[in-house]
C-alpha atoms as a PDB file:
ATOM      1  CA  UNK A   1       0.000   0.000   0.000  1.00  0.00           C
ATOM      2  CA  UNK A   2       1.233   3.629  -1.163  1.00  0.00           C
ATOM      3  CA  UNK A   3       1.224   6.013   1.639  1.00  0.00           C
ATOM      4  CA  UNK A   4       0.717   9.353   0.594  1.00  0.00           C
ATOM      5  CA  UNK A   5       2.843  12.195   2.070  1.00  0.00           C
ATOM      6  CA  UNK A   6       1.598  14.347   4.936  1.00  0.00           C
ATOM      7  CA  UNK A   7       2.182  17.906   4.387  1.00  0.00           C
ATOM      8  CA  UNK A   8       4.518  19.598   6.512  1.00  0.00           C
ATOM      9  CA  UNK A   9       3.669  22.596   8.690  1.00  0.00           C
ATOM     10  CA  UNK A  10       5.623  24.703   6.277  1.00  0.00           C
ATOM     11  CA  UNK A  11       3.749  23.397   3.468  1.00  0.00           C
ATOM     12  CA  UNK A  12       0.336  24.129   4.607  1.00  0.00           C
ATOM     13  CA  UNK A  13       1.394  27.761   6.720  1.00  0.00           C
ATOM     14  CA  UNK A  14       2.816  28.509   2.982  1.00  0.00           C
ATOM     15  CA  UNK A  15       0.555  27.195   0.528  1.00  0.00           C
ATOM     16  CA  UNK A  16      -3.054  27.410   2.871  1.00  0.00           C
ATOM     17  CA  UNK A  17      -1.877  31.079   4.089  1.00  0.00           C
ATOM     18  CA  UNK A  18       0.745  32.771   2.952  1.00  0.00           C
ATOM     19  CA  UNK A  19       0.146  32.689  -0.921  1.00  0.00           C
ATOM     20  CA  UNK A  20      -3.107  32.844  -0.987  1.00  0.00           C
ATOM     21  CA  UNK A  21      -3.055  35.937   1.003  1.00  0.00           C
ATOM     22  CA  UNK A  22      -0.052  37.143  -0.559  1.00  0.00           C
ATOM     23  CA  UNK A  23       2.096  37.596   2.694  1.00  0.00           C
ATOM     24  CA  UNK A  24       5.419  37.364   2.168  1.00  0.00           C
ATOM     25  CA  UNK A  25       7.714  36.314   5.330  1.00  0.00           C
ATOM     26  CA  UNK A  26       9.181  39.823   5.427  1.00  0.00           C
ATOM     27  CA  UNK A  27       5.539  40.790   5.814  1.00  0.00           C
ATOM     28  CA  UNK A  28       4.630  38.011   8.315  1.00  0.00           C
ATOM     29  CA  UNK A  29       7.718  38.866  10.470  1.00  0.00           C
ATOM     30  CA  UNK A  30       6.969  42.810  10.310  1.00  0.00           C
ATOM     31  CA  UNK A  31       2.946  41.822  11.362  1.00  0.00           C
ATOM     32  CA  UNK A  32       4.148  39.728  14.441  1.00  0.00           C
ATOM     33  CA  UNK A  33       6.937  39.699  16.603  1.00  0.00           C
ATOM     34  CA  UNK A  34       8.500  36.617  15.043  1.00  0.00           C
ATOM     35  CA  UNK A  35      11.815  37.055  13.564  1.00  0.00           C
ATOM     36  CA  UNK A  36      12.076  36.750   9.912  1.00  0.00           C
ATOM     37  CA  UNK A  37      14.851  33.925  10.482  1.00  0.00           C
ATOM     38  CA  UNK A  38      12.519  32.217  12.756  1.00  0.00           C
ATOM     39  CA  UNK A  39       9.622  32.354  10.033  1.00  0.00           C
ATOM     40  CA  UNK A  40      11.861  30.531   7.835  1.00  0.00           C
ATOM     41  CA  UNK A  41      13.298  28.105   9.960  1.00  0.00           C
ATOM     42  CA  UNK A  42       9.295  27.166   9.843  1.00  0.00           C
ATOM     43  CA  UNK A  43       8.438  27.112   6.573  1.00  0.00           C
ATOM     44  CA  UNK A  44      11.579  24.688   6.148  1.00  0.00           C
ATOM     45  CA  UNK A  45      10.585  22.944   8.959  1.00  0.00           C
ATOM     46  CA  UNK A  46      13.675  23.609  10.761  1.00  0.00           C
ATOM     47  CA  UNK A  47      11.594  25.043  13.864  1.00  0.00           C
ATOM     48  CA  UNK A  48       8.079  23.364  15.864  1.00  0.00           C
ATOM     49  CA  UNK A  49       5.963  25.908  16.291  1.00  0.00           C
ATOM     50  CA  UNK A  50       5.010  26.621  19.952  1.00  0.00           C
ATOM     51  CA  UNK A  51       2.071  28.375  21.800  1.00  0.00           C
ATOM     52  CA  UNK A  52       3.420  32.088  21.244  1.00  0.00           C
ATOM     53  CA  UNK A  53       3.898  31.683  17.687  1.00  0.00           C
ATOM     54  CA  UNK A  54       0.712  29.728  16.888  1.00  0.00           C
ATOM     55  CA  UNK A  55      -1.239  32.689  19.045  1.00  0.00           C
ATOM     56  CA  UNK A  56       0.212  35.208  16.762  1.00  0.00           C
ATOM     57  CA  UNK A  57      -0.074  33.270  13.526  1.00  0.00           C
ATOM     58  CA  UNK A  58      -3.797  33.120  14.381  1.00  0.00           C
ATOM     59  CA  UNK A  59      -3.984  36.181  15.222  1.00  0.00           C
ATOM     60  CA  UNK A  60      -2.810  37.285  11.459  1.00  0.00           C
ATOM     61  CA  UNK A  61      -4.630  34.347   9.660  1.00  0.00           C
ATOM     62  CA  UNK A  62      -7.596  34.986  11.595  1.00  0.00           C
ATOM     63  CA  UNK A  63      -7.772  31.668  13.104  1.00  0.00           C
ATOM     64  CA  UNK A  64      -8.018  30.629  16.526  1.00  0.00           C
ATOM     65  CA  UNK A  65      -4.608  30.943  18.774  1.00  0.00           C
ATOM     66  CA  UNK A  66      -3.880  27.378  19.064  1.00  0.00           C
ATOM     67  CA  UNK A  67      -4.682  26.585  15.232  1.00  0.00           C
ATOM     68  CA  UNK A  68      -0.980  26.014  14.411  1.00  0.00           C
ATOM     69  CA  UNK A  69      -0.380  24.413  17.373  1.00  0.00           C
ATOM     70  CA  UNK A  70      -3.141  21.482  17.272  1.00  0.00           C
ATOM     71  CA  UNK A  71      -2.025  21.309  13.286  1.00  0.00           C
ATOM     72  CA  UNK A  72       1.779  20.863  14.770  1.00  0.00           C
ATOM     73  CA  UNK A  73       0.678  18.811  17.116  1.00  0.00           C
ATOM     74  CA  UNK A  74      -1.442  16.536  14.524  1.00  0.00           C
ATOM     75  CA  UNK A  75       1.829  16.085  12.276  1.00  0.00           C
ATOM     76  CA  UNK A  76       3.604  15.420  14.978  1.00  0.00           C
ATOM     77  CA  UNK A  77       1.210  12.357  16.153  1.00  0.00           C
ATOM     78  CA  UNK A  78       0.945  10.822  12.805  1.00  0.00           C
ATOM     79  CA  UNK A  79       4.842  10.604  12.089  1.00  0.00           C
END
């Protein structure tokens, strides 16, 4: 049986967020108090994303605070 990748947190904060809303991580980092390095250490999934940064993700998606964290948290269980 062919198991079919799960998206990474990068994947879907890029391709479920970021383009369709055209932010840019510059633009991400300048709306929230996350560093730009940080924001990229994400999207390459170099960096979990924890309460603070989920908050304020939501907060600029316009999604609850823990929205990133549960979909972390989600990936995480089904590795």
């Amino acid at each position: 049986m062919t198991k079919i990748p799960l998206p990474t947190i990068g994947e879907i904060l890029q391709e479920e967020f970021m383009i369709p809303l055209s932010i840019s991580p510059i633009t991400l980092s300048k709306e929230t108090t996350i560093s730009l390095e940080q924001i990229d250490h994400i999207l390459h999934n170099k960096l979990v994303i924890n309460a603070d940064i989920s908050q304020q993700l939501g907060q600029v998606f316009h999604v609850s605070d823990n929205y990133f964290l549960k979909l972390q948290k989600d990936i995480n269980n089904r590795k």
